[in-house]
N, C-alpha and C. Protein backbone atom coordinates (compact mmCIF):
# COMPACT_ATOMS: atom_id res chain seq x y z
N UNK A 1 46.67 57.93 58.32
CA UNK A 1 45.65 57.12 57.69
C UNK A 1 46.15 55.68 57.63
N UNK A 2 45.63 54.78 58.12
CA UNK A 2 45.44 52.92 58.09
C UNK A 2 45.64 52.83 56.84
N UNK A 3 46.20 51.58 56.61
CA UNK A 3 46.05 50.89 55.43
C UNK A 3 44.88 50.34 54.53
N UNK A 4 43.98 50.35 55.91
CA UNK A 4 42.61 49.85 55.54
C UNK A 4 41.53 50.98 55.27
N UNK A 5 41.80 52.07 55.42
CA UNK A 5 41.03 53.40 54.85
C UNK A 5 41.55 53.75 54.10
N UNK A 6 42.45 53.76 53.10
CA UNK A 6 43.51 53.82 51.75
C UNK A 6 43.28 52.70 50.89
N UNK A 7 42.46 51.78 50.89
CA UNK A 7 42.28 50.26 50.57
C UNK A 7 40.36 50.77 49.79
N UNK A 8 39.87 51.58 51.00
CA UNK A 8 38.28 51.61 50.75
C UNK A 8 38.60 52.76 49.63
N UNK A 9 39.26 54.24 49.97
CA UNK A 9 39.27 55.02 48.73
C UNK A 9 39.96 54.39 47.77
N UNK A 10 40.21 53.58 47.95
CA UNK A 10 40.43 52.95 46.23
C UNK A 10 39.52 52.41 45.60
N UNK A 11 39.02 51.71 46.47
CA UNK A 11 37.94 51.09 45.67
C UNK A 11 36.79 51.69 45.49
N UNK A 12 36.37 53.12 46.14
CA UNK A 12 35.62 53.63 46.18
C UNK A 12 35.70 54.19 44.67
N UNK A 13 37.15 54.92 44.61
CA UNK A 13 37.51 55.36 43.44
C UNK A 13 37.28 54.50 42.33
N UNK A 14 37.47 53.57 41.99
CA UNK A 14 37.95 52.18 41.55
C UNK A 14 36.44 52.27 40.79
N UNK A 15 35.57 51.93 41.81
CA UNK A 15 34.23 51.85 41.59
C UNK A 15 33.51 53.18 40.92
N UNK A 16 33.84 54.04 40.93
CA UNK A 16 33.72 55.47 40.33
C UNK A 16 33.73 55.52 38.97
N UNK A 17 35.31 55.02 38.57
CA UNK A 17 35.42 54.42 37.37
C UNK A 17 35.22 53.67 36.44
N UNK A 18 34.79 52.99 37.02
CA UNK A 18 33.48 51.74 36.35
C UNK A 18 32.58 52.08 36.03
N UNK A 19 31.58 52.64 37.10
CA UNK A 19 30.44 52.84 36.88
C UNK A 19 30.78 54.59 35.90
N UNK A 20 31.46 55.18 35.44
CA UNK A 20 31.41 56.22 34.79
C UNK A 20 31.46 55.61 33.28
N UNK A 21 32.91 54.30 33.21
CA UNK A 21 33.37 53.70 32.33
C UNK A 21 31.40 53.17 31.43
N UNK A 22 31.45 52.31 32.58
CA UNK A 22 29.52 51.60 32.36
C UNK A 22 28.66 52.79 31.30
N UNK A 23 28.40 53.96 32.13
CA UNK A 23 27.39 54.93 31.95
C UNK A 23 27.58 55.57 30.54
N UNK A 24 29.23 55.53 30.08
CA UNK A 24 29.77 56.11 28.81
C UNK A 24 29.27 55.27 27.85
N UNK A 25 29.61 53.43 28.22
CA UNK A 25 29.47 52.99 27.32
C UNK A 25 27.84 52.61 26.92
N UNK A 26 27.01 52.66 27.52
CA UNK A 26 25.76 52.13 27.69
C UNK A 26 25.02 53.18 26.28
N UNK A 27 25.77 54.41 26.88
CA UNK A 27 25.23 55.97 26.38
C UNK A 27 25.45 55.52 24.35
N UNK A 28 26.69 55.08 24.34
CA UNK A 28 27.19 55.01 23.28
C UNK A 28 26.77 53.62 22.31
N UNK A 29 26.48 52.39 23.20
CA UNK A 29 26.04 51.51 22.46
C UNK A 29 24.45 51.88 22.45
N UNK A 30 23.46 52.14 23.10
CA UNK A 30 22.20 52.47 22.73
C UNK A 30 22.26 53.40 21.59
N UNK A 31 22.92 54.73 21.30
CA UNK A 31 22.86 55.75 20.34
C UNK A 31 23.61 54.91 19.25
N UNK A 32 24.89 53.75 19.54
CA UNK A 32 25.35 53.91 17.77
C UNK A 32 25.25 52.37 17.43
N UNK A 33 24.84 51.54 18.51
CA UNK A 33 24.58 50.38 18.13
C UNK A 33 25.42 49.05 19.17
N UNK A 34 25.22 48.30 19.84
CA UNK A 34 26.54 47.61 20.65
C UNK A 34 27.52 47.12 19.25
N UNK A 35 26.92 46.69 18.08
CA UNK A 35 28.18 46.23 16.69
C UNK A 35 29.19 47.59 16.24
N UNK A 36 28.44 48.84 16.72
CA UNK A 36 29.39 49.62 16.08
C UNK A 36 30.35 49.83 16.94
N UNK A 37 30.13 50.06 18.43
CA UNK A 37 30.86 50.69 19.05
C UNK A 37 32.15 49.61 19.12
N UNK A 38 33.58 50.72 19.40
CA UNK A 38 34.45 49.51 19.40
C UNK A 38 35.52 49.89 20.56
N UNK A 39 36.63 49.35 21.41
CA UNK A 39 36.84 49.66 22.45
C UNK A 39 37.33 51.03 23.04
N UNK A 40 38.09 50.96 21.51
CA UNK A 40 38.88 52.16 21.23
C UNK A 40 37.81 53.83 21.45
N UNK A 41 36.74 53.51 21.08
CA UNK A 41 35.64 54.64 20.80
C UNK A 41 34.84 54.77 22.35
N UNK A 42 34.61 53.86 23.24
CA UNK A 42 34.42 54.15 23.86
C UNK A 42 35.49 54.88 25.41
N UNK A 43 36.84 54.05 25.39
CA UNK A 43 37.67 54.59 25.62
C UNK A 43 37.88 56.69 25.11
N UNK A 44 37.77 56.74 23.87
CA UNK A 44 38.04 58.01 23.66
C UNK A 44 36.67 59.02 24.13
N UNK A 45 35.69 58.36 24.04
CA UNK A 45 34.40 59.17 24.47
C UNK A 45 34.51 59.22 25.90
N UNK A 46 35.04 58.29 26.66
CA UNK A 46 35.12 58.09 28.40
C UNK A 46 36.77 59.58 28.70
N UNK A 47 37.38 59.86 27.58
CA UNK A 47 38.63 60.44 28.06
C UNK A 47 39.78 59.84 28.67
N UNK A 48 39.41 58.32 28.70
CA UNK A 48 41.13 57.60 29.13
C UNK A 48 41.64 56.85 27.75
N UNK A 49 42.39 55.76 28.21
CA UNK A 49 43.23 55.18 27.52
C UNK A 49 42.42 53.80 26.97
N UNK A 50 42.88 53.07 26.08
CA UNK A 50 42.44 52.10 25.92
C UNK A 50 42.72 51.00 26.61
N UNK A 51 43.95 51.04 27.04
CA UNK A 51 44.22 50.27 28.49
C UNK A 51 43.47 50.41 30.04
N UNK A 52 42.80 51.80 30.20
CA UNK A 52 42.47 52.05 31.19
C UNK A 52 40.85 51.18 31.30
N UNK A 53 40.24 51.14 30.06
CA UNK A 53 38.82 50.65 30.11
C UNK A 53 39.01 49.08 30.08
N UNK A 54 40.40 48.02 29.62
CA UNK A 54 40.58 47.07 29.38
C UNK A 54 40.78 46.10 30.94
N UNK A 55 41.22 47.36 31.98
CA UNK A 55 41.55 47.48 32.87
C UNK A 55 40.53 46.98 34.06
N UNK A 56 39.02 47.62 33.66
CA UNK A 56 38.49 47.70 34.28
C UNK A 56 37.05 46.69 33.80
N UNK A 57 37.14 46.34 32.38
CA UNK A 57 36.34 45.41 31.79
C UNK A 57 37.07 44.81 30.80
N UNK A 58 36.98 43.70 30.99
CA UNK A 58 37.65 42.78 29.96
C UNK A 58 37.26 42.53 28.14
N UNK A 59 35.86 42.72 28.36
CA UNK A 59 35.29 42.71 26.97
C UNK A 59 34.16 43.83 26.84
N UNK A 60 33.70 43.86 25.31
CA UNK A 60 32.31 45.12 25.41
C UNK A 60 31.28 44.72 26.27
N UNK A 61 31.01 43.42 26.05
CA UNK A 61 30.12 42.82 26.56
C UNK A 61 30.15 42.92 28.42
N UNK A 62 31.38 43.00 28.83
CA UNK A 62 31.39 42.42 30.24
C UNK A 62 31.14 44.28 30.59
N UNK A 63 31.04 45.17 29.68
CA UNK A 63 31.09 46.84 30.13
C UNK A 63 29.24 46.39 30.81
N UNK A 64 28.82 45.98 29.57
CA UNK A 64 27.06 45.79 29.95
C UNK A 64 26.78 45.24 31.28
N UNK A 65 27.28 43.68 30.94
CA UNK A 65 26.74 42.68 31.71
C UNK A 65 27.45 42.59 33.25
N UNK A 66 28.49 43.06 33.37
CA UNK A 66 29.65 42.99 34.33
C UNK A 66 28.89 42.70 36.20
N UNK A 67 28.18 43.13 36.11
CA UNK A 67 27.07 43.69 37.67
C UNK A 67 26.75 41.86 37.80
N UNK A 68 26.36 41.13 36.65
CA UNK A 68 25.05 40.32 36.98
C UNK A 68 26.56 39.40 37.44
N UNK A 69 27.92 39.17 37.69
CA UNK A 69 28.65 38.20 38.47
C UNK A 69 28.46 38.04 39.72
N UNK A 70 28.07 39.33 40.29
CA UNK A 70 27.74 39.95 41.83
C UNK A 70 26.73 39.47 42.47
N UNK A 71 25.53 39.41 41.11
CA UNK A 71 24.31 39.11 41.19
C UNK A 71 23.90 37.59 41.70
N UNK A 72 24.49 36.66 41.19
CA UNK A 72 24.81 35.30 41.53
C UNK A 72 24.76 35.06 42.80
N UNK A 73 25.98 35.66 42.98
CA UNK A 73 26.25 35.44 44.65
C UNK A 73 25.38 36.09 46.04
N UNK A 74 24.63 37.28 45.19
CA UNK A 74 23.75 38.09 46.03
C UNK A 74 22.59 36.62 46.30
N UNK A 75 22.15 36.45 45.06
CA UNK A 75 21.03 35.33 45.09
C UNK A 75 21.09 34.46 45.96
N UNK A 76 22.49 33.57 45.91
CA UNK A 76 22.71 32.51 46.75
C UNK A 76 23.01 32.81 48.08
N UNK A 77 23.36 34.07 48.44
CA UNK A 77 23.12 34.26 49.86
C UNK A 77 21.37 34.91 50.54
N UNK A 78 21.26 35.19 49.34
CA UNK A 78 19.96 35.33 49.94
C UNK A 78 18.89 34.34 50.02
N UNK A 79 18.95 33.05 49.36
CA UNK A 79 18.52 31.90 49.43
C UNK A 79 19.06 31.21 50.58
N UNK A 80 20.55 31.15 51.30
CA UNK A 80 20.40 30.52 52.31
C UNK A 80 19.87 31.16 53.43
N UNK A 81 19.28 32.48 53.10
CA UNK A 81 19.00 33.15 54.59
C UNK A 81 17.17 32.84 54.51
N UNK A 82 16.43 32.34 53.92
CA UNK A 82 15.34 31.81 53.52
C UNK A 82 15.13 31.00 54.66
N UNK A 83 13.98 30.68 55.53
CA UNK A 83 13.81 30.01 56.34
C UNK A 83 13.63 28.75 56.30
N UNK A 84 14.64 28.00 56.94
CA UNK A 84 14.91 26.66 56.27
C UNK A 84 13.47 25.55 56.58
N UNK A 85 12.20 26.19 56.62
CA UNK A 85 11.26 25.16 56.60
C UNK A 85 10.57 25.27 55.66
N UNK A 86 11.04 26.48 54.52
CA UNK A 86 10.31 27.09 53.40
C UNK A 86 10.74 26.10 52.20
N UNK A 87 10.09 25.99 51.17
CA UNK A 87 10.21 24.29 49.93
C UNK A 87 11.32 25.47 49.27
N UNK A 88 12.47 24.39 48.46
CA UNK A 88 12.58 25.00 47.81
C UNK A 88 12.87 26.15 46.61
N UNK A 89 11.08 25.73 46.05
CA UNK A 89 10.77 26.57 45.10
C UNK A 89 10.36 27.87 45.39
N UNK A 90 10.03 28.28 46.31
CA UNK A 90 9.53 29.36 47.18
C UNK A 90 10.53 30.25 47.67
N UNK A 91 11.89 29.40 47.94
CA UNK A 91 12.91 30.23 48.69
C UNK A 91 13.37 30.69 47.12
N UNK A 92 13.69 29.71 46.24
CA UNK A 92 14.34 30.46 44.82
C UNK A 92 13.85 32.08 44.82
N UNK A 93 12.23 31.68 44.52
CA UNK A 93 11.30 32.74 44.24
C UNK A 93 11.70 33.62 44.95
N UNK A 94 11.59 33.73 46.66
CA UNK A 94 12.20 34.99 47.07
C UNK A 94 13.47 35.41 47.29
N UNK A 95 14.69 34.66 46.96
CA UNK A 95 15.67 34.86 46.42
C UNK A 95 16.30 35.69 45.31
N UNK A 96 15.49 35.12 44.51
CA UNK A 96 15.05 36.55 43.71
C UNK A 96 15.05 37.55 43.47
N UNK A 97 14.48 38.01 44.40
CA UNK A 97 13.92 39.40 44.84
C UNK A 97 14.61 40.37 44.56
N UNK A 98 16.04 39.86 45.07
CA UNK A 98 17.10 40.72 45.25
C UNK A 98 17.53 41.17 43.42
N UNK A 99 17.18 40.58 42.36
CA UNK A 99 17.56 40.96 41.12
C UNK A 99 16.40 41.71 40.84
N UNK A 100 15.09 41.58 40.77
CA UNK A 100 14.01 42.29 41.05
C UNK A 100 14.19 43.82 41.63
N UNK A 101 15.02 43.93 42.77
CA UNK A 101 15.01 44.94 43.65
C UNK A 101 15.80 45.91 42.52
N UNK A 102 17.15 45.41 42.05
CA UNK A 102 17.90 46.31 40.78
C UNK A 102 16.97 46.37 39.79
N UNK A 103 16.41 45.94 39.39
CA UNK A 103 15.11 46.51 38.15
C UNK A 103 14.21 47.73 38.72
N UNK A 104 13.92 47.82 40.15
CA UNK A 104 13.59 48.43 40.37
C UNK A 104 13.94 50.15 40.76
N UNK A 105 15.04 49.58 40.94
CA UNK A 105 15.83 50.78 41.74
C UNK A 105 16.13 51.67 40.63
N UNK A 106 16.35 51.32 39.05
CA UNK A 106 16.28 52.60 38.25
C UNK A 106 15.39 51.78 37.03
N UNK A 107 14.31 51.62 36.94
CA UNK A 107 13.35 51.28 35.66
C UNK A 107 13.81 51.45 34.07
N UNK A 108 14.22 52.65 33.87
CA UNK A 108 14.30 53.57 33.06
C UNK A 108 15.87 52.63 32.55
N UNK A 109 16.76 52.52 33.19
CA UNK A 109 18.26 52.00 32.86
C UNK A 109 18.22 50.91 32.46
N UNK A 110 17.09 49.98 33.28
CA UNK A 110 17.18 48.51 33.29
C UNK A 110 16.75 48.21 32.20
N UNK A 111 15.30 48.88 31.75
CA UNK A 111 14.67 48.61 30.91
C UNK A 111 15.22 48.68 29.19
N UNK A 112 16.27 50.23 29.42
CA UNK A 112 17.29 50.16 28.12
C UNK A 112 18.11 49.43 28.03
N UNK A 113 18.92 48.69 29.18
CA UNK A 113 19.78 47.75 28.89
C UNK A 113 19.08 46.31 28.45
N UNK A 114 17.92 46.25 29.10
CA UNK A 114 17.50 45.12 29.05
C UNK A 114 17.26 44.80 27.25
N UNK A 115 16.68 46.05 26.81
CA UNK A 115 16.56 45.65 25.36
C UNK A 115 17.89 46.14 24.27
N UNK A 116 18.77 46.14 24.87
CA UNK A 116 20.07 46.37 24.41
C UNK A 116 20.44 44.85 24.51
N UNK A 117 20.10 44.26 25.26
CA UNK A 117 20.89 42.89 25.60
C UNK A 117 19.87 42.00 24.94
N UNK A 118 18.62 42.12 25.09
CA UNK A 118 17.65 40.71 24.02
C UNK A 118 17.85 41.59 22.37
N UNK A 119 18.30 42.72 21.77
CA UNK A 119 18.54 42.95 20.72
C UNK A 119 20.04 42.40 20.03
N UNK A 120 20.90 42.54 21.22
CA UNK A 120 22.47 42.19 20.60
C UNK A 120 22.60 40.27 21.08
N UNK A 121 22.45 39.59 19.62
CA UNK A 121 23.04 38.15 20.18
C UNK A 121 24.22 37.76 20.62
N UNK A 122 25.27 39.08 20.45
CA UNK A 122 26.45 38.80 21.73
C UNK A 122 26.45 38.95 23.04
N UNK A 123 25.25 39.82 23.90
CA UNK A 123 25.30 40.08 24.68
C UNK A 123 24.15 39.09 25.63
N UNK A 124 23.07 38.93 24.70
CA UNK A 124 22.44 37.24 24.90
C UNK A 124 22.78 36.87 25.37
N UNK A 125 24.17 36.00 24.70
CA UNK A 125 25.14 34.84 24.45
C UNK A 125 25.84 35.10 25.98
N UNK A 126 26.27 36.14 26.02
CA UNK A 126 27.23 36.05 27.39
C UNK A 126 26.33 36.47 28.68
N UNK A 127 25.16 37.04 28.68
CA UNK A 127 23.81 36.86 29.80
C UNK A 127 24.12 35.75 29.79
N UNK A 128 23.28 34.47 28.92
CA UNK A 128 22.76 33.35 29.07
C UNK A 128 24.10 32.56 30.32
N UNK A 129 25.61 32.89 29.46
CA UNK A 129 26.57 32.17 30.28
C UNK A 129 26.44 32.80 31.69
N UNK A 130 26.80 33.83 31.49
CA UNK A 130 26.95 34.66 33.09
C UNK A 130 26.13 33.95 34.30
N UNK A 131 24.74 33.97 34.01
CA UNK A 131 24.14 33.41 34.41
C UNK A 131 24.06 31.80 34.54
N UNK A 132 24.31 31.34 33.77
CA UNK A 132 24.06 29.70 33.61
C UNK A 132 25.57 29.64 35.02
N UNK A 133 26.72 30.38 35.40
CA UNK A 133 27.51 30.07 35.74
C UNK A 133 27.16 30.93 37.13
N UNK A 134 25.96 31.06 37.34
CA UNK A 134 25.23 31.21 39.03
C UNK A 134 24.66 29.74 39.11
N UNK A 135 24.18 29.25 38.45
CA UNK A 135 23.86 27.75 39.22
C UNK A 135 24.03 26.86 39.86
N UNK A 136 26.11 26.82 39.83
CA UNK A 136 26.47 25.61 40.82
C UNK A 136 26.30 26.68 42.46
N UNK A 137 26.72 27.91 42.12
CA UNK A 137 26.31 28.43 43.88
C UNK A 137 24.82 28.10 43.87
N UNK A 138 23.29 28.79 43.48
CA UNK A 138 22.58 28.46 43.64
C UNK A 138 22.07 26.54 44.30
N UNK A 139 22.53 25.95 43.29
CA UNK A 139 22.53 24.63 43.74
C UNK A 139 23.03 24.58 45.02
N UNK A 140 24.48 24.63 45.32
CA UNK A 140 25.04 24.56 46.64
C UNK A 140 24.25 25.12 47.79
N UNK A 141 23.61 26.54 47.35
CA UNK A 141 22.99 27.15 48.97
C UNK A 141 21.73 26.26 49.19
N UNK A 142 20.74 25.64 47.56
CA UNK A 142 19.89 24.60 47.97
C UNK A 142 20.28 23.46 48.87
N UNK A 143 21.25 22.97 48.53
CA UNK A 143 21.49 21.82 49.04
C UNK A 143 22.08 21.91 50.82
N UNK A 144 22.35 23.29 51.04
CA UNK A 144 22.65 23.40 52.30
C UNK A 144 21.64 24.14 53.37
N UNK A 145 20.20 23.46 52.73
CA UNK A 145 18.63 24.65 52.95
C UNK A 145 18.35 23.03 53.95
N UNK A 146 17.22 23.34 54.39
CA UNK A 146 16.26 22.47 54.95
C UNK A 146 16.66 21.44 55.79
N UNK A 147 15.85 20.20 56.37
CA UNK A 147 16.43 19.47 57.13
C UNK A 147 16.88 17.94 55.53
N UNK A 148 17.32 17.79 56.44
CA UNK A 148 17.80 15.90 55.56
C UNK A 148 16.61 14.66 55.31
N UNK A 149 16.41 14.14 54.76
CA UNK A 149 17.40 14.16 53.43
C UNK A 149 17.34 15.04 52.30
N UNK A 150 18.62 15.67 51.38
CA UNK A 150 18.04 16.92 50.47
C UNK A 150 17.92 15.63 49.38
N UNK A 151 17.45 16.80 48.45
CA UNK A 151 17.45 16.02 47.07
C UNK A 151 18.68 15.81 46.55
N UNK A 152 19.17 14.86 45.81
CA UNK A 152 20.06 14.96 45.02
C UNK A 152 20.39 16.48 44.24
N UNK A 153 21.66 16.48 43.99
CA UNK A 153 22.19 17.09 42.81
C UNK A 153 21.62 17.58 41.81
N UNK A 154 20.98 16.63 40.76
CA UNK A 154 20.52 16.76 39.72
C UNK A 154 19.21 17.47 39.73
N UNK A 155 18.52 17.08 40.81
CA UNK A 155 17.42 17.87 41.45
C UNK A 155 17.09 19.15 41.68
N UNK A 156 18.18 19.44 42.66
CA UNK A 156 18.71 21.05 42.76
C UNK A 156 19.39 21.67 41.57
N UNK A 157 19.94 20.91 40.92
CA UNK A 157 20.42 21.77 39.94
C UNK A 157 19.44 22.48 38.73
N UNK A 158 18.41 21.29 38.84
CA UNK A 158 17.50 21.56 37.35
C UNK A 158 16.58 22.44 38.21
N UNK A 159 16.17 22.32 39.73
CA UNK A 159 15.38 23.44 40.63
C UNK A 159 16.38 25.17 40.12
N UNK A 160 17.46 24.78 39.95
CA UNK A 160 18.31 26.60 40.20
C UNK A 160 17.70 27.04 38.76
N UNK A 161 18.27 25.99 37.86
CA UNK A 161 18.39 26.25 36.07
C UNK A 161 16.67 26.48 35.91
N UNK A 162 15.69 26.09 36.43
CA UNK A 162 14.21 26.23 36.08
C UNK A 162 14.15 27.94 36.81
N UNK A 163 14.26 27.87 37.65
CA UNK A 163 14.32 29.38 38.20
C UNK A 163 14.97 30.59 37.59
N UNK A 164 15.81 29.89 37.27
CA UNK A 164 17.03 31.18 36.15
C UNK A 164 16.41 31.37 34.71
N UNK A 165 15.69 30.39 34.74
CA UNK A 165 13.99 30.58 33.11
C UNK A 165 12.96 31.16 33.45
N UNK A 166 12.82 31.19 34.59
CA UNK A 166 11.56 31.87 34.95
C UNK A 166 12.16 33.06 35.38
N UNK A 167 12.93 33.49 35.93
CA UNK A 167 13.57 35.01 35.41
C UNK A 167 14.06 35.64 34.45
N UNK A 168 14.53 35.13 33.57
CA UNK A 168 13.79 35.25 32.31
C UNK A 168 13.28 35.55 31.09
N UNK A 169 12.22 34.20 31.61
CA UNK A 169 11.29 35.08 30.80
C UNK A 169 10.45 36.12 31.12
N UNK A 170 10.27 35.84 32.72
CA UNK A 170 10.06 37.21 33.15
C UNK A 170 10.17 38.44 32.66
N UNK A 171 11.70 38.60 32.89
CA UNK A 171 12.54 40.27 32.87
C UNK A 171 12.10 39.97 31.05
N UNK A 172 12.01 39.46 30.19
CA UNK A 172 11.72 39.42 29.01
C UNK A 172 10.49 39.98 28.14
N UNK A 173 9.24 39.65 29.28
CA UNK A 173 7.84 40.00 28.91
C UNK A 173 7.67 41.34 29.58
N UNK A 174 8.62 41.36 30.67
CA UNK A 174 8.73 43.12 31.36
C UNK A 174 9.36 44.19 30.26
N UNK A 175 10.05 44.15 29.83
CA UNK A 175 10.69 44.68 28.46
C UNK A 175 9.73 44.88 27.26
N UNK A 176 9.00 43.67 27.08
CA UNK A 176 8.25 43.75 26.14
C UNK A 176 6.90 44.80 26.15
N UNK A 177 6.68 44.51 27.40
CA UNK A 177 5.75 45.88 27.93
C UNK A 177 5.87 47.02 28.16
N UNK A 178 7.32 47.57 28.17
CA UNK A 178 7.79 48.55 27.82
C UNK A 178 8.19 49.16 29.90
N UNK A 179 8.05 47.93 30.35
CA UNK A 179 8.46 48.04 31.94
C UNK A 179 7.23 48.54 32.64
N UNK A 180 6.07 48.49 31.80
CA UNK A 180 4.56 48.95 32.76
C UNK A 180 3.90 47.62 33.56
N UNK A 181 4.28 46.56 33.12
CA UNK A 181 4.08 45.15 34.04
C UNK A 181 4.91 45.59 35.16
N UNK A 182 4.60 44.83 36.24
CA UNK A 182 4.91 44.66 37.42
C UNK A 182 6.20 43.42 37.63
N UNK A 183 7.49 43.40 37.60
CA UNK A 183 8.33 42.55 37.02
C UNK A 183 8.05 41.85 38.42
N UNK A 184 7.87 41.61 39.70
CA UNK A 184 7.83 40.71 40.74
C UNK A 184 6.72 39.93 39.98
N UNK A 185 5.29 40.26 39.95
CA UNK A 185 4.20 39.55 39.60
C UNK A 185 4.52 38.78 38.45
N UNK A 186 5.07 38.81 37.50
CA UNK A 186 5.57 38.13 35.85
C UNK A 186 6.49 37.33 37.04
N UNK A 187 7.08 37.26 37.64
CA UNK A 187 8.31 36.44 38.43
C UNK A 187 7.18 35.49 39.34
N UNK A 188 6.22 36.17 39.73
CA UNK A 188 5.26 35.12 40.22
C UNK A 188 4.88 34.29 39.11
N UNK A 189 3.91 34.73 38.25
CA UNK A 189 3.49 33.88 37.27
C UNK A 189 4.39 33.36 36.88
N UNK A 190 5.37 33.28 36.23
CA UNK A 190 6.26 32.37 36.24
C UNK A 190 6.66 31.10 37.01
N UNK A 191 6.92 31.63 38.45
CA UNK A 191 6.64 30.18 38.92
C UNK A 191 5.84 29.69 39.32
N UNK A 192 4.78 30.31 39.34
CA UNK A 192 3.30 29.38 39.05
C UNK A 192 3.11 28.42 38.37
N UNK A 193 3.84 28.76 37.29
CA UNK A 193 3.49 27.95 36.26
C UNK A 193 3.91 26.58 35.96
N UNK A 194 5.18 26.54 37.00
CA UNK A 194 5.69 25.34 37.04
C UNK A 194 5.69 24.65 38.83
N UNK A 195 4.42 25.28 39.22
CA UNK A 195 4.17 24.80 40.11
C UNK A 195 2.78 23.95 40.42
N UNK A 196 2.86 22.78 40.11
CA UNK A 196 1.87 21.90 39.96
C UNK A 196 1.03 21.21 41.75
């Protein structure tokens, strides 16, 4: 066996563990609260160590939110693959998609985390950052879209940060509906709305 097929079962493994680590804790902060649970408790409910979950997430919060770092970068590559004659506000929009597509792919998960995360203001708090800290990529894949001259900086940047509000409030009013809205269409209206 290669070094490089000993490299993938690890991470395959690796990834096993996470997402088991994830599924324990999700289980445990919806039933006892994200304030009650504490690292130690989810560690003992998962069957490892408290080092082993520290290991693999740095904080409670990053057990939740941990996916949406990935998410960033998914966006911004999928914005530069946008056809560079498309405005844009349009490429954001279907850029998108790709966070859209994980709401979709399990309803039922998204929709509990989702109101796990607008209920806990720690987990808010570190969404709001997580996210706010996709913008300089976002910005960058704008600025490397279309022909010349781009917009400034400040331009693209408040284009990424307006888009990252209109998702949202989106995923926000999808929650509120209990996930029977159509979360692409709320992602439309949304930027409708700031499309004059």
């Amino acid at each position: 066996m290669n070094g490089a097929a000993r490299t993938t079962a690890r991470e395959v493994a690796r990834d096993a563990v996470r997402a088991m680590l994830a599924e324990v804790a999700l289980d445990l902060f919806r039933r006892d609260g994200f304030d009650n649970v504490t690292i130690n408790h989810l560690a003992a409910a998962a069957g490892v160590s408290r080092s082993t979950v520290l290991r693999y997430f740095g904080t409670k919060e990053d057990v939740v939110l941990g996916a949406l770092d990935a998410h960033g970068e998914q966006v911004a590559v999928a914005l530069r693959a946008r056809p560079p004659d498309e405005n844009d506000w349009t490429a954001l929009r279907h850029a998108l998609d790709i966070v859209v597509e994980i709401y979709r792919q399990d309803p039922a998960a998204a929709l509990a985390t989702t109101r796990l995360v607008l209920a806990t203001p720690a987990l808010h708090t570190r969404q709001w950052e997580k996210q706010h800290s996709w913008r300089p990529a976002l910005t960058q894949a704008l600025a490397e879209r279309g022909a010349s001259p781009r917009p400034g900086a400040v331009t693209l940047s408040v284009r990424a940060a307006a888009a990252l509000d209109c998702l949202n409030i989106a995923i926000a009013h999808w929650a509120k509906s209990d996930g029977t809205l159509n979360l692409a269409d709320l992602l439309d209206e949304a930027f409708a709305a700031l499309t004059l």
